[in-house]
Structure formats: structure tokens, C-alpha cells
ModelCIF file with pLDDT and N, C-alpha, C, O atoms, coordinates in Angstrom:
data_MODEL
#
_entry.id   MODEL 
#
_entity.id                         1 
_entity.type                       polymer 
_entity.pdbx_number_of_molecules   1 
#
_entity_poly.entity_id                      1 
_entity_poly.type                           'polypeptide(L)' 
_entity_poly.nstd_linkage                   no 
_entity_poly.nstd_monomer                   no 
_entity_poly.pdbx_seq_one_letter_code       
;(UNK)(UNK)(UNK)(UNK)(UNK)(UNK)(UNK)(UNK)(UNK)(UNK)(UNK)(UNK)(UNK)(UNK)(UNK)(UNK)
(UNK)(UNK)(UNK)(UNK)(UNK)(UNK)(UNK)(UNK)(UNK)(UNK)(UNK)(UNK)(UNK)(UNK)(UNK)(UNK)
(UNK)(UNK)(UNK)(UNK)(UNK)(UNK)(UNK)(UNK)(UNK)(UNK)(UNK)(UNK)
;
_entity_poly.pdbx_seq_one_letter_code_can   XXXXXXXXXXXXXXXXXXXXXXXXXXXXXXXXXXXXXXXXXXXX 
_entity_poly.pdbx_strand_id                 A 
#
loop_
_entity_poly_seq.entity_id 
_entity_poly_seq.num 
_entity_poly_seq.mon_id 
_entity_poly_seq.hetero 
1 1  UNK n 
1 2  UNK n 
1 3  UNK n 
1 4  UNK n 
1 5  UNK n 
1 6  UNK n 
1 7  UNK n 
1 8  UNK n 
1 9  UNK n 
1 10 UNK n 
1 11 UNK n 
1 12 UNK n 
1 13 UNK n 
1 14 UNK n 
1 15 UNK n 
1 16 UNK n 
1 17 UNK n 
1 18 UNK n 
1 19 UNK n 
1 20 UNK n 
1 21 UNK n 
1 22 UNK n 
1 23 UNK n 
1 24 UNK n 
1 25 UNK n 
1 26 UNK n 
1 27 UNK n 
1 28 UNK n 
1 29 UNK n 
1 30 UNK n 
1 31 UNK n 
1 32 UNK n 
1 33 UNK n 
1 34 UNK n 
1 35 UNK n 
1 36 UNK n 
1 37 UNK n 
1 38 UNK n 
1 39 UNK n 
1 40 UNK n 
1 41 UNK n 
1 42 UNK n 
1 43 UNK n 
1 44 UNK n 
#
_struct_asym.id          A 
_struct_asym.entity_id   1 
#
loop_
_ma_qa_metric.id 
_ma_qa_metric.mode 
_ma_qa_metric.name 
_ma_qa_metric.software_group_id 
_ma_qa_metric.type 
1 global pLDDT . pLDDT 
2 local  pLDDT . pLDDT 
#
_ma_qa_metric_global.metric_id      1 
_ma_qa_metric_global.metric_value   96.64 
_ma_qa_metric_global.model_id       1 
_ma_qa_metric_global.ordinal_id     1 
#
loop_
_ma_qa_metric_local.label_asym_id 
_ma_qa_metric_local.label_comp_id 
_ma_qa_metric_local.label_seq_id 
_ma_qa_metric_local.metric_id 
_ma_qa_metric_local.metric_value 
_ma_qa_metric_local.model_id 
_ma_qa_metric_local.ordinal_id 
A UNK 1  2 97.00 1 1  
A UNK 2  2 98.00 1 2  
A UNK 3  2 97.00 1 3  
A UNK 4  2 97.00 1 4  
A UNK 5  2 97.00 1 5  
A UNK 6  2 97.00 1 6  
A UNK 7  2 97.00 1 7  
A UNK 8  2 97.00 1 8  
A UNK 9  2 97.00 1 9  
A UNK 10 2 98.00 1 10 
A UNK 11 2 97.00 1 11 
A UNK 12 2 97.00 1 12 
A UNK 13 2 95.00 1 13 
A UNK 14 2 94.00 1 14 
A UNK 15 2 94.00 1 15 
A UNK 16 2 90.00 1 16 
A UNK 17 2 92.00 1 17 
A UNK 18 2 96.00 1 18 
A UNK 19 2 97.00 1 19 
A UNK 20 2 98.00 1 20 
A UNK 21 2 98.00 1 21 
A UNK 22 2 98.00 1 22 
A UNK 23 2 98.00 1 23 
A UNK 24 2 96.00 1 24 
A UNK 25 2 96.00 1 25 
A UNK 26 2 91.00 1 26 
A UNK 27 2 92.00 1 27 
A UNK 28 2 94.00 1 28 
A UNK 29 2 97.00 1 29 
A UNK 30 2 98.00 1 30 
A UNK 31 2 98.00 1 31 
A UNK 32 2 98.00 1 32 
A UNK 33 2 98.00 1 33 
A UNK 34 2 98.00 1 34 
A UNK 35 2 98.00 1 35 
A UNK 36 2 98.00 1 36 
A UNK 37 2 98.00 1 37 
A UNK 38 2 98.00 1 38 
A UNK 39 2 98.00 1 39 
A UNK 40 2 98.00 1 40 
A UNK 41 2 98.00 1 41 
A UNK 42 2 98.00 1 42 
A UNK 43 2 98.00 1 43 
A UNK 44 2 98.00 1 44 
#
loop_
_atom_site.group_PDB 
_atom_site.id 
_atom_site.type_symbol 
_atom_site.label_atom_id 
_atom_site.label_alt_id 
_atom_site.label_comp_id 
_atom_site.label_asym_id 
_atom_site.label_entity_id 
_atom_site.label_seq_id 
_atom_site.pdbx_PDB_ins_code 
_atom_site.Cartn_x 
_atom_site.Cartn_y 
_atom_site.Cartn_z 
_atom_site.occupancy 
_atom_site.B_iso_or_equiv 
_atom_site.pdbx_formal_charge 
_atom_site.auth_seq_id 
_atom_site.auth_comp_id 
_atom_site.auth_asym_id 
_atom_site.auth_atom_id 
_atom_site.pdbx_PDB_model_num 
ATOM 1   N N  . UNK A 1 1  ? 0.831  -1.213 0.000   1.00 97.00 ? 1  UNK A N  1 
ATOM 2   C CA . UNK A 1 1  ? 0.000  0.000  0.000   1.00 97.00 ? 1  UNK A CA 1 
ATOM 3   C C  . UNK A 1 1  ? 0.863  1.259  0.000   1.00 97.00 ? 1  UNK A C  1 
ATOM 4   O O  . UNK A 1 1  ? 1.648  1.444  0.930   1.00 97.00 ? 1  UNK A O  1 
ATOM 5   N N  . UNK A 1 2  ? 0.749  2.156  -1.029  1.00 98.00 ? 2  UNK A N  1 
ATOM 6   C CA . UNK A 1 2  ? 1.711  3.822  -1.204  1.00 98.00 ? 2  UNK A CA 1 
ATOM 7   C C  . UNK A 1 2  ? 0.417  4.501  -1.317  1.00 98.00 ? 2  UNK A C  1 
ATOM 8   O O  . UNK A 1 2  ? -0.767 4.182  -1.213  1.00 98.00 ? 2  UNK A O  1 
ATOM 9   N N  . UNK A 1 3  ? 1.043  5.482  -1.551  1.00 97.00 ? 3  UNK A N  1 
ATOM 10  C CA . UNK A 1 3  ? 0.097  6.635  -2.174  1.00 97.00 ? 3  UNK A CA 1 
ATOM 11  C C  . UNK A 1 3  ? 0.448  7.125  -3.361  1.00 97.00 ? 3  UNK A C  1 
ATOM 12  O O  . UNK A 1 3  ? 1.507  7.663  -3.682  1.00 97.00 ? 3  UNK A O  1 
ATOM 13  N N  . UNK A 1 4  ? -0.788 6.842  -4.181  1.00 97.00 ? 4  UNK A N  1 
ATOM 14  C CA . UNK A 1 4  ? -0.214 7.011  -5.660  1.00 97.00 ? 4  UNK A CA 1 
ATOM 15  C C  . UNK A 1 4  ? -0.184 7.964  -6.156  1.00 97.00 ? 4  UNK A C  1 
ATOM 16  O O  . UNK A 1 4  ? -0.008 7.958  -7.374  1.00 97.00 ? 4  UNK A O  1 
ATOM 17  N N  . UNK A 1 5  ? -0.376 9.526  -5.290  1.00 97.00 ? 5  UNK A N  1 
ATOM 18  C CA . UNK A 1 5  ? -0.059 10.705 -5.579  1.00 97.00 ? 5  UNK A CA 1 
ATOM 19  C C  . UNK A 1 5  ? 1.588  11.056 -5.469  1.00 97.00 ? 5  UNK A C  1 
ATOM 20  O O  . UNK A 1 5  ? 2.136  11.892 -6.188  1.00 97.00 ? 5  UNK A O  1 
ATOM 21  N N  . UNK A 1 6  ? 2.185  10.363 -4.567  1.00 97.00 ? 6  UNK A N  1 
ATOM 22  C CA . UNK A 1 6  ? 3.878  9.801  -4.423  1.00 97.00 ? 6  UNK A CA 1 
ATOM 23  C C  . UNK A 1 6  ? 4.031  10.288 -5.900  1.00 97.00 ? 6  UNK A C  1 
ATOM 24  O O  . UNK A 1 6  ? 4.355  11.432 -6.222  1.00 97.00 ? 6  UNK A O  1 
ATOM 25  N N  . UNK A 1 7  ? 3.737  9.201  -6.797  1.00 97.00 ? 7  UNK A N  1 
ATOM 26  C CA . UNK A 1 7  ? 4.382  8.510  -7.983  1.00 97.00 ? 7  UNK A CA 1 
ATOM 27  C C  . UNK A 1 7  ? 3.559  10.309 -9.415  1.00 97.00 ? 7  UNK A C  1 
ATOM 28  O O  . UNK A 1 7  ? 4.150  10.957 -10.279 1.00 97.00 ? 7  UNK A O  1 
ATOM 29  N N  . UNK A 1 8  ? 2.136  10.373 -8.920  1.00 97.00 ? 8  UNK A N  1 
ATOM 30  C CA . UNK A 1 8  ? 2.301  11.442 -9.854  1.00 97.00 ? 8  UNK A CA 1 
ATOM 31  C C  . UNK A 1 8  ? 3.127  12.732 -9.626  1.00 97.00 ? 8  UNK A C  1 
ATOM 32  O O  . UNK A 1 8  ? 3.548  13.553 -10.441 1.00 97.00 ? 8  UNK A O  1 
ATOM 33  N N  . UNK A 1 9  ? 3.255  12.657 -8.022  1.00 97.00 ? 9  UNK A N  1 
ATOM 34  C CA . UNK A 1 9  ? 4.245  14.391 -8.202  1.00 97.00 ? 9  UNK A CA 1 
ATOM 35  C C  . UNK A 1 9  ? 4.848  14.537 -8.077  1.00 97.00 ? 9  UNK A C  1 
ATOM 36  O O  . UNK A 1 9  ? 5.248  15.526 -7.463  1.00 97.00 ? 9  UNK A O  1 
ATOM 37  N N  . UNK A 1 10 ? 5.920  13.069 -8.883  1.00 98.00 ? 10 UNK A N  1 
ATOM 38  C CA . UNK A 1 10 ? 6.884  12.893 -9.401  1.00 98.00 ? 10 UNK A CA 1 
ATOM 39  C C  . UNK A 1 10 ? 7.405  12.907 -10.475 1.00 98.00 ? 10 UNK A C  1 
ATOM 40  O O  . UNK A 1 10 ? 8.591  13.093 -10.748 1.00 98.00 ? 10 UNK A O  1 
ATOM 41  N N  . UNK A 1 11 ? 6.042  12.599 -11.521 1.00 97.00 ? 11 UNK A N  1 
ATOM 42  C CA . UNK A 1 11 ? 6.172  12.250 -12.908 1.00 97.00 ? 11 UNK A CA 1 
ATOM 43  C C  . UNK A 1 11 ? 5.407  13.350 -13.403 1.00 97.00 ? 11 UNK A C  1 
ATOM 44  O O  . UNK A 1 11 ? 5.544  13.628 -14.594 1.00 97.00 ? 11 UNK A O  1 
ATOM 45  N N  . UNK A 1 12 ? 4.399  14.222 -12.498 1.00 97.00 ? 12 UNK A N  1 
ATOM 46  C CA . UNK A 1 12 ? 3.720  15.217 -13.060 1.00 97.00 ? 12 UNK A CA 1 
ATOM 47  C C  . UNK A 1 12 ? 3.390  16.329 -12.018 1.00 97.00 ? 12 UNK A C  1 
ATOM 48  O O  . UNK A 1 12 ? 2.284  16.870 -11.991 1.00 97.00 ? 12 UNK A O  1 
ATOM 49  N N  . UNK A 1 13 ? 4.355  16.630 -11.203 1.00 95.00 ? 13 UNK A N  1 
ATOM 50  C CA . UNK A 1 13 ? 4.529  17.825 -10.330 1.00 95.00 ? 13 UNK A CA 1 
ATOM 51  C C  . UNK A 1 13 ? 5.095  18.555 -10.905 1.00 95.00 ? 13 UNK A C  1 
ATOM 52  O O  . UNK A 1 13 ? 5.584  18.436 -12.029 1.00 95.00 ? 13 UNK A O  1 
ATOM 53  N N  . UNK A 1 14 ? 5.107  19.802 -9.890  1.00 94.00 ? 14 UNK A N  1 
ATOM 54  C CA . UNK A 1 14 ? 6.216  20.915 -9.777  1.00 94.00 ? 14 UNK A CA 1 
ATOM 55  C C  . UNK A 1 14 ? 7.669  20.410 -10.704 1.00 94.00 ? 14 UNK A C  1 
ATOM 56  O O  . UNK A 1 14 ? 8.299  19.354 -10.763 1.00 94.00 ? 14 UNK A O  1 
ATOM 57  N N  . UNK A 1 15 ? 7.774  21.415 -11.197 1.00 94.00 ? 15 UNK A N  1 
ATOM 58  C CA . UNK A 1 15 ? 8.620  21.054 -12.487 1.00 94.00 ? 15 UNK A CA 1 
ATOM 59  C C  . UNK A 1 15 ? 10.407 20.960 -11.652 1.00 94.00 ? 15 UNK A C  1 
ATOM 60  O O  . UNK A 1 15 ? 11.355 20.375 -12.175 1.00 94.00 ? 15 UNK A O  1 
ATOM 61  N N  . UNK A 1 16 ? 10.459 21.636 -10.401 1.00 90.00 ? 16 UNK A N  1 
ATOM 62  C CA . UNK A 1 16 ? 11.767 21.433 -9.683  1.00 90.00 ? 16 UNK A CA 1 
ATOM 63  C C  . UNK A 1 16 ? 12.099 20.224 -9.045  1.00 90.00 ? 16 UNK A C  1 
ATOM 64  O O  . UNK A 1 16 ? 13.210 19.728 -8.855  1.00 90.00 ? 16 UNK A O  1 
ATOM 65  N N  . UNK A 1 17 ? 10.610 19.688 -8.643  1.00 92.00 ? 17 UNK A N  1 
ATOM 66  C CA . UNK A 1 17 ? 10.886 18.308 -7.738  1.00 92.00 ? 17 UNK A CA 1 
ATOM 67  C C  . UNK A 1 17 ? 10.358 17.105 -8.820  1.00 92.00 ? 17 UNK A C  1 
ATOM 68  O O  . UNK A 1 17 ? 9.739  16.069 -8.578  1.00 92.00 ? 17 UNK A O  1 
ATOM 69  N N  . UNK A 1 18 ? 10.703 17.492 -9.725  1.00 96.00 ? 18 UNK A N  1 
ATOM 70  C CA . UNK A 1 18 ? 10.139 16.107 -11.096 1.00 96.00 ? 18 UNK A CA 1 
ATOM 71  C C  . UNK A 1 18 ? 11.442 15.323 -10.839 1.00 96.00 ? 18 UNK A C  1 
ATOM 72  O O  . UNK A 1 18 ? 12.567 15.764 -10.605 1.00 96.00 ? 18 UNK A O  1 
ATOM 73  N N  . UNK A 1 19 ? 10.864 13.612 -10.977 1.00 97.00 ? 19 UNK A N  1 
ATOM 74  C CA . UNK A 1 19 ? 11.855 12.859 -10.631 1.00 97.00 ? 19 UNK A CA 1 
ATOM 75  C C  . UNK A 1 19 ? 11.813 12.180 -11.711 1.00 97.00 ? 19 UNK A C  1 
ATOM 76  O O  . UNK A 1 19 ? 12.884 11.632 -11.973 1.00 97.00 ? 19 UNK A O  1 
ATOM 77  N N  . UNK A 1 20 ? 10.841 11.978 -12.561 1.00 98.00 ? 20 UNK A N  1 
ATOM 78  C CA . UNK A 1 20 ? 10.632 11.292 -13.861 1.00 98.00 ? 20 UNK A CA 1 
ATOM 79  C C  . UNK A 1 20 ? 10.235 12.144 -14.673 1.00 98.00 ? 20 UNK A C  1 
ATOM 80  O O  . UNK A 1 20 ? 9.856  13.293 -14.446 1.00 98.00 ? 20 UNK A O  1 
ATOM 81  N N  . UNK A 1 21 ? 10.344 11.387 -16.002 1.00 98.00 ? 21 UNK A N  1 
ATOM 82  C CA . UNK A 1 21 ? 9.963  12.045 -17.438 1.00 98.00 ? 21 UNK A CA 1 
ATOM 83  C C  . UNK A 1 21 ? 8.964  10.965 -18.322 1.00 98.00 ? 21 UNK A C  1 
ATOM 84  O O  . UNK A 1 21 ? 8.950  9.742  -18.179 1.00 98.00 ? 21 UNK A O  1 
ATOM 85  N N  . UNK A 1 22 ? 8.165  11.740 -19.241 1.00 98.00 ? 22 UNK A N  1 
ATOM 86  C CA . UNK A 1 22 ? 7.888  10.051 -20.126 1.00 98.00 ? 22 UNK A CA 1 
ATOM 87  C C  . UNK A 1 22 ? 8.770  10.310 -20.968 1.00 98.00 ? 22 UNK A C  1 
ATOM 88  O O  . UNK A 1 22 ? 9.562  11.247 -21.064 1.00 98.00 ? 22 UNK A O  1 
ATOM 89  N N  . UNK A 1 23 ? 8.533  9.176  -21.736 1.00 98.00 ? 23 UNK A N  1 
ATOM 90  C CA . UNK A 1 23 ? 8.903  8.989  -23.361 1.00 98.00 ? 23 UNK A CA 1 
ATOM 91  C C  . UNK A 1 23 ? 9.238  7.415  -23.637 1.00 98.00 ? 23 UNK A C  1 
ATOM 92  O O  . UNK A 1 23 ? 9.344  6.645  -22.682 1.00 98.00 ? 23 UNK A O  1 
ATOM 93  N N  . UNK A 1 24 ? 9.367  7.064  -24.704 1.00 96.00 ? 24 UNK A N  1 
ATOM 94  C CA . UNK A 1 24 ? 9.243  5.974  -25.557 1.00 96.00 ? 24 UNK A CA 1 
ATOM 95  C C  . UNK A 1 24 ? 10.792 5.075  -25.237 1.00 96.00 ? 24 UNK A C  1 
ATOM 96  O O  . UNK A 1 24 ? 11.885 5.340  -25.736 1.00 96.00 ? 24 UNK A O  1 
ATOM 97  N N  . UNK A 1 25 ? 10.445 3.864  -24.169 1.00 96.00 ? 25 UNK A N  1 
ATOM 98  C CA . UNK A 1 25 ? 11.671 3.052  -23.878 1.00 96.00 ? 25 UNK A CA 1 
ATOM 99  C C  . UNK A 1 25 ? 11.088 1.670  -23.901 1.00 96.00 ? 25 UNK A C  1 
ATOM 100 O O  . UNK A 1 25 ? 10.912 1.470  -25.103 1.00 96.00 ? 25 UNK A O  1 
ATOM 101 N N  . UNK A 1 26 ? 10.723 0.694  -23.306 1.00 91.00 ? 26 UNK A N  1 
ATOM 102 C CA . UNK A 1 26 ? 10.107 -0.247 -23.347 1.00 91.00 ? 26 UNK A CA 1 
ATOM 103 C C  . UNK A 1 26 ? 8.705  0.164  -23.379 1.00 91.00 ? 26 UNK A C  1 
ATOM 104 O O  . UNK A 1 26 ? 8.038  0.276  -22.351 1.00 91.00 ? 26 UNK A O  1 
ATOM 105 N N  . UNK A 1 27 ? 8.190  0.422  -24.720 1.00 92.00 ? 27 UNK A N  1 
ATOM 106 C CA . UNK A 1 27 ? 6.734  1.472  -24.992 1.00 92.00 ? 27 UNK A CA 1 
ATOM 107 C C  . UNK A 1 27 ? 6.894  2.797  -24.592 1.00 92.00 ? 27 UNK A C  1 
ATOM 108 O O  . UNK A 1 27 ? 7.876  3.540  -24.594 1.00 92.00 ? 27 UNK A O  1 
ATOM 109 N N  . UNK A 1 28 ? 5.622  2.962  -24.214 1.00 94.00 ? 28 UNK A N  1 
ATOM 110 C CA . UNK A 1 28 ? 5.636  4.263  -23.457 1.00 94.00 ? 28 UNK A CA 1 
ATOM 111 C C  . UNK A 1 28 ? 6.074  4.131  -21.980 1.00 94.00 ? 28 UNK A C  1 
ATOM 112 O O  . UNK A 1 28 ? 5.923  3.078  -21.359 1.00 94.00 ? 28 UNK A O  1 
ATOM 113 N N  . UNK A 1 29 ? 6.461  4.914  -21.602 1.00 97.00 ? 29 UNK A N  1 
ATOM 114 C CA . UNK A 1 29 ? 7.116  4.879  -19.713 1.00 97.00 ? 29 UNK A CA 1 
ATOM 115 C C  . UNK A 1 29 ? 7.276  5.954  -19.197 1.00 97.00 ? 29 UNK A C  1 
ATOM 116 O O  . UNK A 1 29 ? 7.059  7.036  -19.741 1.00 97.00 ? 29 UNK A O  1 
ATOM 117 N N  . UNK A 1 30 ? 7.709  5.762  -17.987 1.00 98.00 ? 30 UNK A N  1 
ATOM 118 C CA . UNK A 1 30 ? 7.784  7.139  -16.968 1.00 98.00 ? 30 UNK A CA 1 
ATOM 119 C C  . UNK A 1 30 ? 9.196  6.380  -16.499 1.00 98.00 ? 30 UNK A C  1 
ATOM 120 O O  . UNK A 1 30 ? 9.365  5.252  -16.036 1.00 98.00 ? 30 UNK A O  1 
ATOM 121 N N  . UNK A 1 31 ? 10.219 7.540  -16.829 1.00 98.00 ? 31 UNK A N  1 
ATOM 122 C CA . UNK A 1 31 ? 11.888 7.157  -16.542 1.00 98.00 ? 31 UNK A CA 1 
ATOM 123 C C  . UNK A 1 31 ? 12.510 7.582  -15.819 1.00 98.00 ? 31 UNK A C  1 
ATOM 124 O O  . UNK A 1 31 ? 13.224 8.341  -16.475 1.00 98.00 ? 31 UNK A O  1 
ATOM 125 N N  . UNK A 1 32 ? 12.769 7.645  -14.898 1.00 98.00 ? 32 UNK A N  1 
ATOM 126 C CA . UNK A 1 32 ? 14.027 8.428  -13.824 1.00 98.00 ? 32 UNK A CA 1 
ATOM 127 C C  . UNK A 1 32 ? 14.649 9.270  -14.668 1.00 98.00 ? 32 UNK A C  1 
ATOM 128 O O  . UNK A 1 32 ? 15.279 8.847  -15.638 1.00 98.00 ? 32 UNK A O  1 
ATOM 129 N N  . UNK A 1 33 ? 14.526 10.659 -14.360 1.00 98.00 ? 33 UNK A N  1 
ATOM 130 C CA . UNK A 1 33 ? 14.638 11.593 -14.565 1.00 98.00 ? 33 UNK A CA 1 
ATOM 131 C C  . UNK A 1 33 ? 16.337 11.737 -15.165 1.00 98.00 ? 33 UNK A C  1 
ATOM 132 O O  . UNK A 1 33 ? 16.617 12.552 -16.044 1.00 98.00 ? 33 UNK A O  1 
ATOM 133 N N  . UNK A 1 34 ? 17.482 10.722 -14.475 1.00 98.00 ? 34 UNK A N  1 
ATOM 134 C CA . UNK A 1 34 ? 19.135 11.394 -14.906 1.00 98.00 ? 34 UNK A CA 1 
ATOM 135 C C  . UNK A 1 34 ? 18.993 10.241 -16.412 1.00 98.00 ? 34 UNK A C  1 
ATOM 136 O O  . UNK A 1 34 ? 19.813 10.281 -17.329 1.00 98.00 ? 34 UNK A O  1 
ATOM 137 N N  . UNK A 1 35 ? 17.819 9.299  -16.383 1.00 98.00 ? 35 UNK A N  1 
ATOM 138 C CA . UNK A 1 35 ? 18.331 8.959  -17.805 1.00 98.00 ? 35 UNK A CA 1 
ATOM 139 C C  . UNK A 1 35 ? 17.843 9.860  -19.079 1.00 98.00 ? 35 UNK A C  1 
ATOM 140 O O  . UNK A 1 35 ? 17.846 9.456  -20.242 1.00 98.00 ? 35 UNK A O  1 
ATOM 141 N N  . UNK A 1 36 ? 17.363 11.340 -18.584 1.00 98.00 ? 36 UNK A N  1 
ATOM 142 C CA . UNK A 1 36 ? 16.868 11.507 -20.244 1.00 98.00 ? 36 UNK A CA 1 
ATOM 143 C C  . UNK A 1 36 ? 17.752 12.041 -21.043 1.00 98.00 ? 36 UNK A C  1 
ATOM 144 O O  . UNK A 1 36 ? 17.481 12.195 -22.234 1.00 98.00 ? 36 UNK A O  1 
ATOM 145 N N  . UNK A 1 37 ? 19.428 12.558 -20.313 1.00 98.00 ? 37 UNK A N  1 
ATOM 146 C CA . UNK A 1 37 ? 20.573 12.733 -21.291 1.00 98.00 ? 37 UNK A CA 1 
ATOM 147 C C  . UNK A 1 37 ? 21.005 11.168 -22.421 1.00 98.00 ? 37 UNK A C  1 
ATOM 148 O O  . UNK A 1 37 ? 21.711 11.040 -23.421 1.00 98.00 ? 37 UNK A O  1 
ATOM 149 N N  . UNK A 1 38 ? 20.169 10.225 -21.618 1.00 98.00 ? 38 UNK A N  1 
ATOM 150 C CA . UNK A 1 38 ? 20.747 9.100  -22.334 1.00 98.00 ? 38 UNK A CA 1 
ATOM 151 C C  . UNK A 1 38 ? 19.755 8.191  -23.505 1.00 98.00 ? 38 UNK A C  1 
ATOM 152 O O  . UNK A 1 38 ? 19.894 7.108  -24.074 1.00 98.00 ? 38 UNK A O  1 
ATOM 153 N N  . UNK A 1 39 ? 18.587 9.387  -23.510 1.00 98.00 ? 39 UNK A N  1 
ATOM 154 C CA . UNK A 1 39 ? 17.881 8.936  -24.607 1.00 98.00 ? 39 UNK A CA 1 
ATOM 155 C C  . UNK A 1 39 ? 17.697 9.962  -25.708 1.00 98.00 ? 39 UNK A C  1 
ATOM 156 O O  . UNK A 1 39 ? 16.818 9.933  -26.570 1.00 98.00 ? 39 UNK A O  1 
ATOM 157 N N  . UNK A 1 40 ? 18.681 10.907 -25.555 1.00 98.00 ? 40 UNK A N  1 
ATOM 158 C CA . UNK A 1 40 ? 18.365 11.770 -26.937 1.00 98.00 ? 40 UNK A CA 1 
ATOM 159 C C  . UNK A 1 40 ? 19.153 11.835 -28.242 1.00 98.00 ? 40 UNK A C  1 
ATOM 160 O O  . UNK A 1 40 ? 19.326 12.696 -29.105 1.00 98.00 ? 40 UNK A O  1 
ATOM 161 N N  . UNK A 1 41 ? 19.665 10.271 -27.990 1.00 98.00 ? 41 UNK A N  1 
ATOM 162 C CA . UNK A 1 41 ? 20.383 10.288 -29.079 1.00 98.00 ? 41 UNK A CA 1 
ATOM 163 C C  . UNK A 1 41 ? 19.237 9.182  -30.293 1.00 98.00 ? 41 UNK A C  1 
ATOM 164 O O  . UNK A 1 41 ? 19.530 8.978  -31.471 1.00 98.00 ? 41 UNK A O  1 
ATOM 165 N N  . UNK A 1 42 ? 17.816 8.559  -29.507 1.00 98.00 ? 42 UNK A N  1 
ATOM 166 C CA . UNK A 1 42 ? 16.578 8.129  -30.406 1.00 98.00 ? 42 UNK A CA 1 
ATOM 167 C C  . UNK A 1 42 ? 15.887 9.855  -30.034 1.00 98.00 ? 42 UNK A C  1 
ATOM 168 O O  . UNK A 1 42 ? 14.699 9.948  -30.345 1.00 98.00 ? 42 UNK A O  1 
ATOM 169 N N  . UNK A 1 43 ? 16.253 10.608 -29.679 1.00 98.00 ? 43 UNK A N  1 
ATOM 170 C CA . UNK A 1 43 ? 14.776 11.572 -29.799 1.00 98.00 ? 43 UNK A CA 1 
ATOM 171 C C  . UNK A 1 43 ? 15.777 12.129 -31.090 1.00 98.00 ? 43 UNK A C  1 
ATOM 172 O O  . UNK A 1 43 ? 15.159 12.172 -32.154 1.00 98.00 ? 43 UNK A O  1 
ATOM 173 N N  . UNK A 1 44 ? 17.132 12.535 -31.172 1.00 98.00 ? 44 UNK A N  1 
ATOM 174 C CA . UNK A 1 44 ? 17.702 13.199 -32.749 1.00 98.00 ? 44 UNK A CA 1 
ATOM 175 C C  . UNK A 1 44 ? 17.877 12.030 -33.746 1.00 98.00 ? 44 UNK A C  1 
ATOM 176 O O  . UNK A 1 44 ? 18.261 12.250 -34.894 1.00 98.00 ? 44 UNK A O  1 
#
């Protein structure tokens, strides 16, 4: 049992305390936030 507001205002809070991002990795996902330097080499 969490609270699944935890997980959104993380992925869809305050833009300073965002801990995740989406985008397209195994489908669509919500990613820990230090990997999105390591996916923009499929977003170019």
C-alpha cells in the first residue's frame, strides 16, 4: 500500500521536484529523470 499521488508528483509535479519524465523506452514509460541525457540520441 503507497500513495499514488507519491508517484504522480513525481512524474507530473512541480517542475523542480520532477523525478521522472515520459517517453518511448520499453513502450511508453515514466523514466528516472538522470536517464533523459541518455535517450536523446533516439529523440535526434
Amino acid at each position: 500500500d503507497y500513495d499514488r499521488a507519491l508517484l504522480e508528483r513525481d512524474a507530473w509535479g512541480p517542475k523542480r521536484g520532477r523525478r521522472l519524465f515520459e517517453y518511448w523506452a520499453h513502450e511508453a514509460s515514466l523514466l528516472p529523470m538522470d536517464l533523459h541525457p541518455h535517450f536523446r540520441w533516439r529523440m535526434a
